[in-house]
C-alpha atoms as a PDB file:
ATOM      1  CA  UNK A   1     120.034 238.518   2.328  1.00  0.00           C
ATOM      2  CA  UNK A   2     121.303 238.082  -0.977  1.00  0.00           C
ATOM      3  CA  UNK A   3     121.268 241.161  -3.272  1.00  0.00           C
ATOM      4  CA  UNK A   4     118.411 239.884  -5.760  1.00  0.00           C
ATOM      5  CA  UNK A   5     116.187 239.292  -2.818  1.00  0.00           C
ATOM      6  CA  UNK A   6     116.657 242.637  -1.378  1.00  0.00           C
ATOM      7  CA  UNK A   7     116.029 244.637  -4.635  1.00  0.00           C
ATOM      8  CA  UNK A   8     112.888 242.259  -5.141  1.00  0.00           C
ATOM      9  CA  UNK A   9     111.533 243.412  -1.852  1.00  0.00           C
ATOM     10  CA  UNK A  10     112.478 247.080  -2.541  1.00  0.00           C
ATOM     11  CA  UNK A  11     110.610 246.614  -5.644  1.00  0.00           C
ATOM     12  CA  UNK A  12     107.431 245.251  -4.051  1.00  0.00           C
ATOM     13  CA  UNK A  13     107.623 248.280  -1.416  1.00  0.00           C
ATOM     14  CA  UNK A  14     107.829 251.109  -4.326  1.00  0.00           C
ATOM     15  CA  UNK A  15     105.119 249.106  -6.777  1.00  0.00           C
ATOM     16  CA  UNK A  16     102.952 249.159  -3.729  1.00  0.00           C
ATOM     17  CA  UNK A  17     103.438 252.681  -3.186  1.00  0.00           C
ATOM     18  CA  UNK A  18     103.545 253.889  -6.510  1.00  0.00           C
ATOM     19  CA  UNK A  19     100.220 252.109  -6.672  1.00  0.00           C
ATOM     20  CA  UNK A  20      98.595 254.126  -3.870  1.00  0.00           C
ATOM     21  CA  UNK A  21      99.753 257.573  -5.010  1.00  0.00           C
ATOM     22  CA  UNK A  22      98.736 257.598  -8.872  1.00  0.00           C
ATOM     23  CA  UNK A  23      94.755 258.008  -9.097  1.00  0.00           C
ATOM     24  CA  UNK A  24      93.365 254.650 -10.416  1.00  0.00           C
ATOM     25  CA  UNK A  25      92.779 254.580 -14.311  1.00  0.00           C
ATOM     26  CA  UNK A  26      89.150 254.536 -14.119  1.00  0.00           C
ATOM     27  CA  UNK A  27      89.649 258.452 -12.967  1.00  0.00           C
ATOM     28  CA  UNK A  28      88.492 261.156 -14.957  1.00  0.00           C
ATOM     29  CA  UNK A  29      89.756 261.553 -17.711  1.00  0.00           C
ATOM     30  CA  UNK A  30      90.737 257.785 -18.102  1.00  0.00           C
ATOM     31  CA  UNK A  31      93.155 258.139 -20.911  1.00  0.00           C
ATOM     32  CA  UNK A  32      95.972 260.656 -19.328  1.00  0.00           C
ATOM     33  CA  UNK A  33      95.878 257.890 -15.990  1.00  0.00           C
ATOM     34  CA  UNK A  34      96.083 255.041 -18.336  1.00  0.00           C
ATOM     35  CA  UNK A  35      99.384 256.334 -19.884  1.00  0.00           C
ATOM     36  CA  UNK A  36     100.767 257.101 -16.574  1.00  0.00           C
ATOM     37  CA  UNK A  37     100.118 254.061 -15.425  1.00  0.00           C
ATOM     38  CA  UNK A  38     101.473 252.374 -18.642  1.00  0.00           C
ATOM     39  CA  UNK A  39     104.491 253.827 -18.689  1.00  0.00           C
ATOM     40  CA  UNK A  40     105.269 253.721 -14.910  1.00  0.00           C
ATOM     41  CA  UNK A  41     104.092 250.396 -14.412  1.00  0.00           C
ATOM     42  CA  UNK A  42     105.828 248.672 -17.565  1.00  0.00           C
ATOM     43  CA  UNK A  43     108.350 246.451 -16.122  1.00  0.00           C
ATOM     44  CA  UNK A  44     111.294 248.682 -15.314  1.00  0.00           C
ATOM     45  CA  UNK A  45     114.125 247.432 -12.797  1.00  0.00           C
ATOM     46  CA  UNK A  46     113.321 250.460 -10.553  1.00  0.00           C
ATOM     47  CA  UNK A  47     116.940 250.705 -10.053  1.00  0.00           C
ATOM     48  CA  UNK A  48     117.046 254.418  -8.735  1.00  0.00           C
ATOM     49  CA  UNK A  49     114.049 254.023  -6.346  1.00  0.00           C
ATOM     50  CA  UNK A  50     115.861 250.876  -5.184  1.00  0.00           C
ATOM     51  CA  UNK A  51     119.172 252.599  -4.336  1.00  0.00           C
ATOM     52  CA  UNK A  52     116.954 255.535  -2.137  1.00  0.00           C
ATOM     53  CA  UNK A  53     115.439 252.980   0.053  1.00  0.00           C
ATOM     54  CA  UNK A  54     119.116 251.216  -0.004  1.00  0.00           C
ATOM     55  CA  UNK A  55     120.954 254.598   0.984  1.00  0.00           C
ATOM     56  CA  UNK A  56     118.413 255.330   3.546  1.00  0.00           C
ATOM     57  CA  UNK A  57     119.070 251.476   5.314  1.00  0.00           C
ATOM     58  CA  UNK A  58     122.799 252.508   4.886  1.00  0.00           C
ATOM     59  CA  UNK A  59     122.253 255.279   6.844  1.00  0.00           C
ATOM     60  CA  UNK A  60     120.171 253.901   9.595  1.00  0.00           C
ATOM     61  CA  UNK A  61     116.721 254.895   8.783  1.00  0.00           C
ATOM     62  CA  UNK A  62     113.812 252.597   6.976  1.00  0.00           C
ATOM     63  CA  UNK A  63     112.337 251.846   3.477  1.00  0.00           C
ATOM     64  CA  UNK A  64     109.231 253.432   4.713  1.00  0.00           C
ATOM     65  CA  UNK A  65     110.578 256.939   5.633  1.00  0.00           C
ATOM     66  CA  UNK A  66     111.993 256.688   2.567  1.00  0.00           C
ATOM     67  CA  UNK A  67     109.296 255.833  -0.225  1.00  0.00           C
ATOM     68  CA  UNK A  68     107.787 259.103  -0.681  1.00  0.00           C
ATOM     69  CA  UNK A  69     111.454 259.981  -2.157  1.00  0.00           C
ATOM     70  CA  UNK A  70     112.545 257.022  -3.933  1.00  0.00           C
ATOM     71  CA  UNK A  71     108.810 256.905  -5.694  1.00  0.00           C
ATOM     72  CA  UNK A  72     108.885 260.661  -6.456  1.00  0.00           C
ATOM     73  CA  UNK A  73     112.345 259.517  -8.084  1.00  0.00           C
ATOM     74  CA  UNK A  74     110.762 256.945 -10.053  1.00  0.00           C
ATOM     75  CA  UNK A  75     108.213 259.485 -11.559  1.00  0.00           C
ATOM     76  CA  UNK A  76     110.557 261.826 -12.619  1.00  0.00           C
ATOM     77  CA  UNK A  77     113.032 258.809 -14.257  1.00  0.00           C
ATOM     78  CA  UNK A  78     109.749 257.607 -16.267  1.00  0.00           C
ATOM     79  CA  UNK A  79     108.893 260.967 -17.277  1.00  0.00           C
ATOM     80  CA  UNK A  80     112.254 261.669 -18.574  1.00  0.00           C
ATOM     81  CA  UNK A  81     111.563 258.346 -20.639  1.00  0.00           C
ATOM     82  CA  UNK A  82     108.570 258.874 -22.313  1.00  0.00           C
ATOM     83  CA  UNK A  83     109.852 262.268 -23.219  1.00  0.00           C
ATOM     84  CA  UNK A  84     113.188 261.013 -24.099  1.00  0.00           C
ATOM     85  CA  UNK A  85     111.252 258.496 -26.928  1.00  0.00           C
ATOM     86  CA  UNK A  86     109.054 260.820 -28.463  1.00  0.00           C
ATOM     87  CA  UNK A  87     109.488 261.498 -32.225  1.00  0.00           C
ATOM     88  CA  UNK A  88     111.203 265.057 -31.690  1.00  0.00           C
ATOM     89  CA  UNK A  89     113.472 263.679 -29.553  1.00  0.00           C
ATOM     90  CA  UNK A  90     115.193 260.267 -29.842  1.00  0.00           C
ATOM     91  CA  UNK A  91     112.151 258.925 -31.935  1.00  0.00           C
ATOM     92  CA  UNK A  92     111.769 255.444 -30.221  1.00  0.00           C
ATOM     93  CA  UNK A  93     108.996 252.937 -30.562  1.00  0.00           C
ATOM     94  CA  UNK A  94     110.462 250.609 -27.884  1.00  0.00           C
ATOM     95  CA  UNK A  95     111.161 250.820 -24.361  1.00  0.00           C
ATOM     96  CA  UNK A  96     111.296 247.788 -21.784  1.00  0.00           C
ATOM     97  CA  UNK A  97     110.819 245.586 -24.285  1.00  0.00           C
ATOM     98  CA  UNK A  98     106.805 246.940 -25.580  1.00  0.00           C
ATOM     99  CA  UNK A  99     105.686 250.120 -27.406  1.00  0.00           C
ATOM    100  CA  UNK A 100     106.430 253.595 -26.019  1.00  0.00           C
ATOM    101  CA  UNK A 101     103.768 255.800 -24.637  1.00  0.00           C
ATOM    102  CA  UNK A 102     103.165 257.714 -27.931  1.00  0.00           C
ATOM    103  CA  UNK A 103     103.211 254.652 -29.973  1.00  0.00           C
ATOM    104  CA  UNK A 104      99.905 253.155 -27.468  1.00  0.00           C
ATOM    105  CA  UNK A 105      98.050 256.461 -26.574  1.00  0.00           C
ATOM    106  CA  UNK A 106      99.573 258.594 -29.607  1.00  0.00           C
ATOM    107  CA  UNK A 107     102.145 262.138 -29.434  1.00  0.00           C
ATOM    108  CA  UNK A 108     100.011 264.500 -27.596  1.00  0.00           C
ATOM    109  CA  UNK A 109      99.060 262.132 -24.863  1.00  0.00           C
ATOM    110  CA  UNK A 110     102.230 261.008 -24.232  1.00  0.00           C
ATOM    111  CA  UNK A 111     103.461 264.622 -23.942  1.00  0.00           C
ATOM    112  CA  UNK A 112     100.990 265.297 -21.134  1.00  0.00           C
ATOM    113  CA  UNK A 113     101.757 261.721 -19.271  1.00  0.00           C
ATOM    114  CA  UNK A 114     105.095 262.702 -19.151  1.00  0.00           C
ATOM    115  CA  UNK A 115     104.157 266.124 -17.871  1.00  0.00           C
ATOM    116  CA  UNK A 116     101.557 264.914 -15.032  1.00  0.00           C
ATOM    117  CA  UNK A 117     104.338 261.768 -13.872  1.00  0.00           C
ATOM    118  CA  UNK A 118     107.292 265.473 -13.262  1.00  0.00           C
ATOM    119  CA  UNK A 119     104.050 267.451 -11.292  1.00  0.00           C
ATOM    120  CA  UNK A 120     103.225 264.334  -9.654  1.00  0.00           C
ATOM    121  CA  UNK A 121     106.382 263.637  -8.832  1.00  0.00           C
ATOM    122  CA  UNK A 122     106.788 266.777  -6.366  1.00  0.00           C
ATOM    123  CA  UNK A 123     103.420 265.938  -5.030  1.00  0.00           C
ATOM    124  CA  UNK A 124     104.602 263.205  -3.838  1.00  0.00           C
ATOM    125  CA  UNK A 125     108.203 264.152  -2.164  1.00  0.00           C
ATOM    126  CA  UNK A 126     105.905 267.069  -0.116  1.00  0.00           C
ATOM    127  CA  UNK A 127     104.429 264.506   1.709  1.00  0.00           C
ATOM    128  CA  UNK A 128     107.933 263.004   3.329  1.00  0.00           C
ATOM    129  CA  UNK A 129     108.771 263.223   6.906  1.00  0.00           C
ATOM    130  CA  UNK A 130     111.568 266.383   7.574  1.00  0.00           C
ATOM    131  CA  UNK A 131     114.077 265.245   9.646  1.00  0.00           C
ATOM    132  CA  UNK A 132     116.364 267.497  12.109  1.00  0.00           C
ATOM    133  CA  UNK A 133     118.843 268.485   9.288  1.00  0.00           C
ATOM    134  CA  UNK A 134     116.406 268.414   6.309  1.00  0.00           C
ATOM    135  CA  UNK A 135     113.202 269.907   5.524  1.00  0.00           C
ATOM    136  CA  UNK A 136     110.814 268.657   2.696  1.00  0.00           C
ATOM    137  CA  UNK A 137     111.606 272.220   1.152  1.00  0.00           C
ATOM    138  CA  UNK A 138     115.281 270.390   0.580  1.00  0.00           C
ATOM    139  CA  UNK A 139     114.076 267.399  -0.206  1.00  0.00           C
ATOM    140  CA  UNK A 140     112.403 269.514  -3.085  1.00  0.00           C
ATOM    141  CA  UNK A 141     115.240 271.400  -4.027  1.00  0.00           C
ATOM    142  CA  UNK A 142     117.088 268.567  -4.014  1.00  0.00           C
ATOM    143  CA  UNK A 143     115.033 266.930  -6.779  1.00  0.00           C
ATOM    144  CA  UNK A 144     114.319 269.635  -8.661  1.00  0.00           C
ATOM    145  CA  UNK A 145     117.881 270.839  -9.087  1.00  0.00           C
ATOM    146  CA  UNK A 146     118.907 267.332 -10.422  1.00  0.00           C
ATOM    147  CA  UNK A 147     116.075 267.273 -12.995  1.00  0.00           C
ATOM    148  CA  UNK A 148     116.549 270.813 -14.119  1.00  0.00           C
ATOM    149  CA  UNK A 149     117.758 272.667 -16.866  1.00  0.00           C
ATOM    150  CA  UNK A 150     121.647 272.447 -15.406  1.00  0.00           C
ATOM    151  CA  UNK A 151     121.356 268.799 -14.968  1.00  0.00           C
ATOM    152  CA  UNK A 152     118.729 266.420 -16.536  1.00  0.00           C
ATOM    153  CA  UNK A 153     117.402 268.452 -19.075  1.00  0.00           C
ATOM    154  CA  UNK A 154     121.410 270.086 -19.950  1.00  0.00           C
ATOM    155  CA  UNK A 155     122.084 266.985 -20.610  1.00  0.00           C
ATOM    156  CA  UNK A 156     119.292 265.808 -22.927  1.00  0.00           C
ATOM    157  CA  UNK A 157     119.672 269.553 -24.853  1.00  0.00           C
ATOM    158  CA  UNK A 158     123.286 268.932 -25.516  1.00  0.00           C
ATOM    159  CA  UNK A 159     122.512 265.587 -26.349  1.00  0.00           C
ATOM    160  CA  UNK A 160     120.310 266.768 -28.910  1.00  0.00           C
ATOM    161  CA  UNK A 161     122.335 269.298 -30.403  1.00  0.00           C
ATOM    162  CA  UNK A 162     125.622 267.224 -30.544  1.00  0.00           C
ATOM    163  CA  UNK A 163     123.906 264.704 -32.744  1.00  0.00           C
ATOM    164  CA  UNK A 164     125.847 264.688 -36.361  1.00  0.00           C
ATOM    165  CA  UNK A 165     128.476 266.604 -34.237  1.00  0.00           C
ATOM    166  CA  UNK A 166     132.120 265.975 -32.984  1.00  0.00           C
ATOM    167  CA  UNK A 167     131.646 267.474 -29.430  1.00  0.00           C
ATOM    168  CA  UNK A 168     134.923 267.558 -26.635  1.00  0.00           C
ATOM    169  CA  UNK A 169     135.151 264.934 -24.190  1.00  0.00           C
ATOM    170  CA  UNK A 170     134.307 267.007 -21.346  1.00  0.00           C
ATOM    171  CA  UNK A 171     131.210 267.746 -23.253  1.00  0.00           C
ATOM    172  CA  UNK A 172     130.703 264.243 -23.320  1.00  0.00           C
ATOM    173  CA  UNK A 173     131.078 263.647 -19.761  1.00  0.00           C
ATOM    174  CA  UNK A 174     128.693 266.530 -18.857  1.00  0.00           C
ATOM    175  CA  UNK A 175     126.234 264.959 -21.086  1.00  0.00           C
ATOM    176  CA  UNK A 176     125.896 261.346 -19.368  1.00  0.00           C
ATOM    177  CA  UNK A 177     126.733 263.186 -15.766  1.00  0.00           C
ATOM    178  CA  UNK A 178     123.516 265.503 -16.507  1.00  0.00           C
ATOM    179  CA  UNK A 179     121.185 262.931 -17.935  1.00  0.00           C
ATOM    180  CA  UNK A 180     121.635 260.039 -16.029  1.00  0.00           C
ATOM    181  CA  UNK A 181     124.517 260.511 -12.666  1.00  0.00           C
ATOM    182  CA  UNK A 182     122.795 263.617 -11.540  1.00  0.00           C
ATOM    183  CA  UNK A 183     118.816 261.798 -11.079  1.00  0.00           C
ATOM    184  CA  UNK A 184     120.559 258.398  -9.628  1.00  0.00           C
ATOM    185  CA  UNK A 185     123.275 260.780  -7.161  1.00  0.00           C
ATOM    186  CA  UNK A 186     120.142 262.508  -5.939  1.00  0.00           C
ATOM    187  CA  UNK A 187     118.338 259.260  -5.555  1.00  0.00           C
ATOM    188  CA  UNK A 188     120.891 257.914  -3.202  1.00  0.00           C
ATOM    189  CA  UNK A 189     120.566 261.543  -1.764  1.00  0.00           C
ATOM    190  CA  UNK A 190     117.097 261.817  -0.885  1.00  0.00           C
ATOM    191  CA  UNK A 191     117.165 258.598   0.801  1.00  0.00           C
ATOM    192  CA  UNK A 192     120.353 259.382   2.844  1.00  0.00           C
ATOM    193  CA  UNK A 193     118.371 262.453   3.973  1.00  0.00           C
ATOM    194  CA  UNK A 194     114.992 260.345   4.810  1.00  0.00           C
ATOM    195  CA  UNK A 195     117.602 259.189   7.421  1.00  0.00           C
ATOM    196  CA  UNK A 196     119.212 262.901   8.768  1.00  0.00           C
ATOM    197  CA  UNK A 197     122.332 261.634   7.243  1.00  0.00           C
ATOM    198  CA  UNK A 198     125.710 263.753   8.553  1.00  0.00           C
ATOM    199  CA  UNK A 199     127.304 265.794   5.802  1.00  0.00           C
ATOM    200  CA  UNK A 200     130.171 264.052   5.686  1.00  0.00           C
ATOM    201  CA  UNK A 201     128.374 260.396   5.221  1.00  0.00           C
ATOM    202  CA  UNK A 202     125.932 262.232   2.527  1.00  0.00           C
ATOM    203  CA  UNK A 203     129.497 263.507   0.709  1.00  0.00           C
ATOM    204  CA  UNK A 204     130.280 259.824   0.292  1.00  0.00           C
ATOM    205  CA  UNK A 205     126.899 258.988  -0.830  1.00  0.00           C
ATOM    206  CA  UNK A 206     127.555 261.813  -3.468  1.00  0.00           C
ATOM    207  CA  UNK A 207     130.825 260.524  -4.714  1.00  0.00           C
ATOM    208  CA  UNK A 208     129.613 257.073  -5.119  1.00  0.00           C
ATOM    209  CA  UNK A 209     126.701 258.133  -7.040  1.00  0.00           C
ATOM    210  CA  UNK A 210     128.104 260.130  -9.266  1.00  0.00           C
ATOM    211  CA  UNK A 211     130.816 257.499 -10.232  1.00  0.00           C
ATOM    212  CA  UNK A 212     128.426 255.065 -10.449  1.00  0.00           C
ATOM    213  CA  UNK A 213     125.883 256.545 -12.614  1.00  0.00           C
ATOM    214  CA  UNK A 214     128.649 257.416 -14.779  1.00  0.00           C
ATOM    215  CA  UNK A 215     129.744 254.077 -15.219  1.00  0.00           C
ATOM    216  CA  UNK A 216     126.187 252.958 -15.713  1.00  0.00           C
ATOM    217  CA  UNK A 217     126.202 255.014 -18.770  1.00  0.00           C
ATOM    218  CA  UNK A 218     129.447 254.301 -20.346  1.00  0.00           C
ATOM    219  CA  UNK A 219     127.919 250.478 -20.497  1.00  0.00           C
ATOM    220  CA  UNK A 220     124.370 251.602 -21.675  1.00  0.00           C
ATOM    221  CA  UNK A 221     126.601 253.409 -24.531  1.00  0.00           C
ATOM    222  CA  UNK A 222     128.866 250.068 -24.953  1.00  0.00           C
ATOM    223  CA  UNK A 223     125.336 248.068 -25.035  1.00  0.00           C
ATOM    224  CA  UNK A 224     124.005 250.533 -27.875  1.00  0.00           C
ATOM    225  CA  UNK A 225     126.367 248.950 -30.216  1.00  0.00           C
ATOM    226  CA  UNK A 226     127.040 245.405 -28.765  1.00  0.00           C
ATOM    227  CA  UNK A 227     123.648 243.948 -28.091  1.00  0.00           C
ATOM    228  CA  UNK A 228     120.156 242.847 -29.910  1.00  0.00           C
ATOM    229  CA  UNK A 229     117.382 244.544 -29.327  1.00  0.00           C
ATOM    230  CA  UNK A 230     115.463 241.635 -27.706  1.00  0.00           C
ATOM    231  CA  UNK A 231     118.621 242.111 -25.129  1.00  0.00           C
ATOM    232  CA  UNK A 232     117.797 246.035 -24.419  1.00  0.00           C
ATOM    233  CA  UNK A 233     114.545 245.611 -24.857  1.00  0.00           C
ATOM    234  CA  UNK A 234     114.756 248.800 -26.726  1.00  0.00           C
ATOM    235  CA  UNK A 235     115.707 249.046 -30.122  1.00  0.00           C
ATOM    236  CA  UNK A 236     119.959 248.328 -30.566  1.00  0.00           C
ATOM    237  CA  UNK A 237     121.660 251.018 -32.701  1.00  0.00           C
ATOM    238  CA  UNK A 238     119.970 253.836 -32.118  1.00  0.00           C
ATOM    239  CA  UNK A 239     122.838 255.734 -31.204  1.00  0.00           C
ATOM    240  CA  UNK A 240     124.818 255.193 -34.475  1.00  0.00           C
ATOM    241  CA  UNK A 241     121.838 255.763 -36.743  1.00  0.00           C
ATOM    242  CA  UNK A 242     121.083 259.288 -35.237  1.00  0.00           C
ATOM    243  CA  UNK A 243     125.095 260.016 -34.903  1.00  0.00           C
ATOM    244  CA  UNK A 244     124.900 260.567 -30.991  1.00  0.00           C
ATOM    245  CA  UNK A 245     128.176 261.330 -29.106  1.00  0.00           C
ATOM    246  CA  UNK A 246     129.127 258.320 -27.124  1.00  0.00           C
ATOM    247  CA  UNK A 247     132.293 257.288 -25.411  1.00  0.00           C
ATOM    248  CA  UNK A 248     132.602 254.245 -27.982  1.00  0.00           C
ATOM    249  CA  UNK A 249     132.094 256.516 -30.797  1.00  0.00           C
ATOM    250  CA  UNK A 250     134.279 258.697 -29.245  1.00  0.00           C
ATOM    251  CA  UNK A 251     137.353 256.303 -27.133  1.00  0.00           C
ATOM    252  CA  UNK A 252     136.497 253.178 -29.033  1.00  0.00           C
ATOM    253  CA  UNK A 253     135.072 249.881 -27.186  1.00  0.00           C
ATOM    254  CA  UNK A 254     138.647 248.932 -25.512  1.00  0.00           C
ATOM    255  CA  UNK A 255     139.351 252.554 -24.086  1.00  0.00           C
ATOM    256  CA  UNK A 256     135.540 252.994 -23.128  1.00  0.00           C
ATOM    257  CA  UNK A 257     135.198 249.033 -21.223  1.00  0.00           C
ATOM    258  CA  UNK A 258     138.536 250.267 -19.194  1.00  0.00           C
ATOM    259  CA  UNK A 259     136.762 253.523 -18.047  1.00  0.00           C
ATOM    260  CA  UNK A 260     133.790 251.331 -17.186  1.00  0.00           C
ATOM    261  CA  UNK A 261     136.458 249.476 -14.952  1.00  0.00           C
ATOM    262  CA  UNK A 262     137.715 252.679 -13.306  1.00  0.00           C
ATOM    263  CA  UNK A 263     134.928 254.120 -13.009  1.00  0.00           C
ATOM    264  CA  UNK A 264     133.178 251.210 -11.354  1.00  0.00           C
ATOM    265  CA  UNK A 265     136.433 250.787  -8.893  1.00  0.00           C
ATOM    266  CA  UNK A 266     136.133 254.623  -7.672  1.00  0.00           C
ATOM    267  CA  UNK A 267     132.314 253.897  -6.943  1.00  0.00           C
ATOM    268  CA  UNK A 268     133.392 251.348  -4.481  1.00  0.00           C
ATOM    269  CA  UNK A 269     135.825 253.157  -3.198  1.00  0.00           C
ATOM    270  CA  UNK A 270     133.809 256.275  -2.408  1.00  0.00           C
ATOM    271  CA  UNK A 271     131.503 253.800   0.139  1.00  0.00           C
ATOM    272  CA  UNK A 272     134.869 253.056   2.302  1.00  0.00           C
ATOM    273  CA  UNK A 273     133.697 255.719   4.987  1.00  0.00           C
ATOM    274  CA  UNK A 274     130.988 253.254   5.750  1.00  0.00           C
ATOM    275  CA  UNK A 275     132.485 250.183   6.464  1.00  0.00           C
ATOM    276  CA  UNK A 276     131.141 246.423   6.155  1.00  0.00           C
ATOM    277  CA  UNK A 277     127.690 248.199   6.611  1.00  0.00           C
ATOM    278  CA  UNK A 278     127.784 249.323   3.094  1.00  0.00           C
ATOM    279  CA  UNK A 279     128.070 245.229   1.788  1.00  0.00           C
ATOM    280  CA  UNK A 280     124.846 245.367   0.727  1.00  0.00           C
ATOM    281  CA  UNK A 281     125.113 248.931  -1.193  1.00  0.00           C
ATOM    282  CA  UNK A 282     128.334 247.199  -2.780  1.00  0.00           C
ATOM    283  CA  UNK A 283     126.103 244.864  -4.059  1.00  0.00           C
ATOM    284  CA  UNK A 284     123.415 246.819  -5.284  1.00  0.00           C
ATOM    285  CA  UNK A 285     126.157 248.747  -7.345  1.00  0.00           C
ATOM    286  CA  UNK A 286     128.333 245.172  -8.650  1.00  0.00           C
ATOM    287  CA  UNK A 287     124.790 244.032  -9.980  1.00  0.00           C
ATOM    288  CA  UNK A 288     123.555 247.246 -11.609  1.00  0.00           C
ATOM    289  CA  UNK A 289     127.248 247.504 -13.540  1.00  0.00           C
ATOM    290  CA  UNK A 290     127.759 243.654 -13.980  1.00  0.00           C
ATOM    291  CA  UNK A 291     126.600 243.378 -17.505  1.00  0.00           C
ATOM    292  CA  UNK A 292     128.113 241.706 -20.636  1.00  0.00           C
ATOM    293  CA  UNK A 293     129.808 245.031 -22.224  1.00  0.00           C
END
């Protein structure tokens, strides 16, 4: 199956059961369930939910056991979004290409869609299957820990306060490990653990992750300042403008394409302990980092 295909149909599964979990709009009160459903539903590539039904496959178990993770990961990634636009943070008025949350249903909606999508979110995961090795009280943890105030949110505080700054590399690398490697690592995570992964193949699934959403982030930075908006399909230049610490504004483009490179070549690597069974995960990973930077 080529790769396009398969994301497609994991896609389709976590639409479907994204679908079934949120209450319909019509629910009282309308407006909150609206701007859940507008954000979640507004054309995103699903990329982390895709890679916890992928990791679970990898390791032998189904979509299905999986999609109570993978769509609890999806809530938390969209509520991270609409928070991550609002005017007191990054101040955005486009995301995937339409009008942010608080742009449509205004600043104190948008506050409380992003709020219901996180509580929501753990709703969701306590409904998985445990397996022999892990519990849903893990499967919590798990989540929780990555979008945190030592991962997700450490990295969107020192994002905020390093703007107009000159922060350290390592800084740097704590920033885009925290906001963006630690929610896709635990993606790949949860959906190794839908499938009672051994430790050692979950280690791998660890490595790759966090190399991988690294590299993922080094490009969205390279993107900031080498592509249109209508490309992004949010708005180009942002990070210049509000004088974010990126690895171009720190390395330069040359330096920061090579660590791309590496960083790309060490995800790869870290899937070696599973063998031609991990084609399709190589895949997954080629297409998510194979973009004009």
């Amino acid at each position: 199956m080529e790769v396009q295909e398969y994301l497609r149909n994991a896609v389709q599964k976590v639409d479907s059961a994204l679908d079934r979990f949120l209450p319909k709009q019509s629910t009282k009160p309308a407006s909150i369930h609206k701007a859940m459903r507008y954000s979640l539903f507004a054309g995103g590539k699903r990329l982390r939910p895709a890679l916890t039904l992928a990791a679970a496959e990898l390791c032998d178990g189904t979509f299905d056991d999986a999609l109570c993770a993978a769509s609890a990961v999806e809530c938390v990634h969209t509520y991270s979004l609409i928070h991550d636009d609002l005017p007191c943070m990054d101040d955005d008025d486009l995301r995937r290409g339409r009008p942010t949350c608080h742009i449509v249903f205004g600043e104190g909606l948008a506050v409380l869609a992003g709020d219901a999508l996180l509580t929501l979110a753990f709703e969701i995961l306590a409904q998985a299957k445990p397996t022999p090795r892990y519990g849903v009280a893990q499967l919590v943890r798990e989540l929780s820990t990555a979008s945190g105030s030592r991962w997700l949110i450490a990295g969107q505080v020192l994002d905020l306060e390093g703007e107009g700054k000159k922060i350290s590399k390592a800084d740097l690398k704590f920033i885009h490990e925290s906001k963006t490697a630690a929610l896709l690592t635990a993606a790949l995570r949860l959906g190794a653990m839908s499938a009672n992964v051994k430790p050692s193949k979950l280690k791998a699934l660890t490595d790759f992750g966090q190399a991988l959403g690294l590299a993922f982030q080094v490009i969205d930075d390279i993107l900031d300042v080498t592509q249109p908006t209508e490309k992004l399909g949010k708005t180009a230049g942002k990070d210049v403008v509000s004088e974010k610490a990126t690895y171009p504004s720190l390395f330069g483009l040359k330096k920061s394409r090579a660590l791309a490179a590496q960083l790309t070549e060490d995800a790869l690597a870290a899937l070696k302990p599973f063998g031609k069974k991990s084609l399709m995960m190589r895949a997954i990973a080629e297409s998510m980092l194979a973009r004009e930077y």
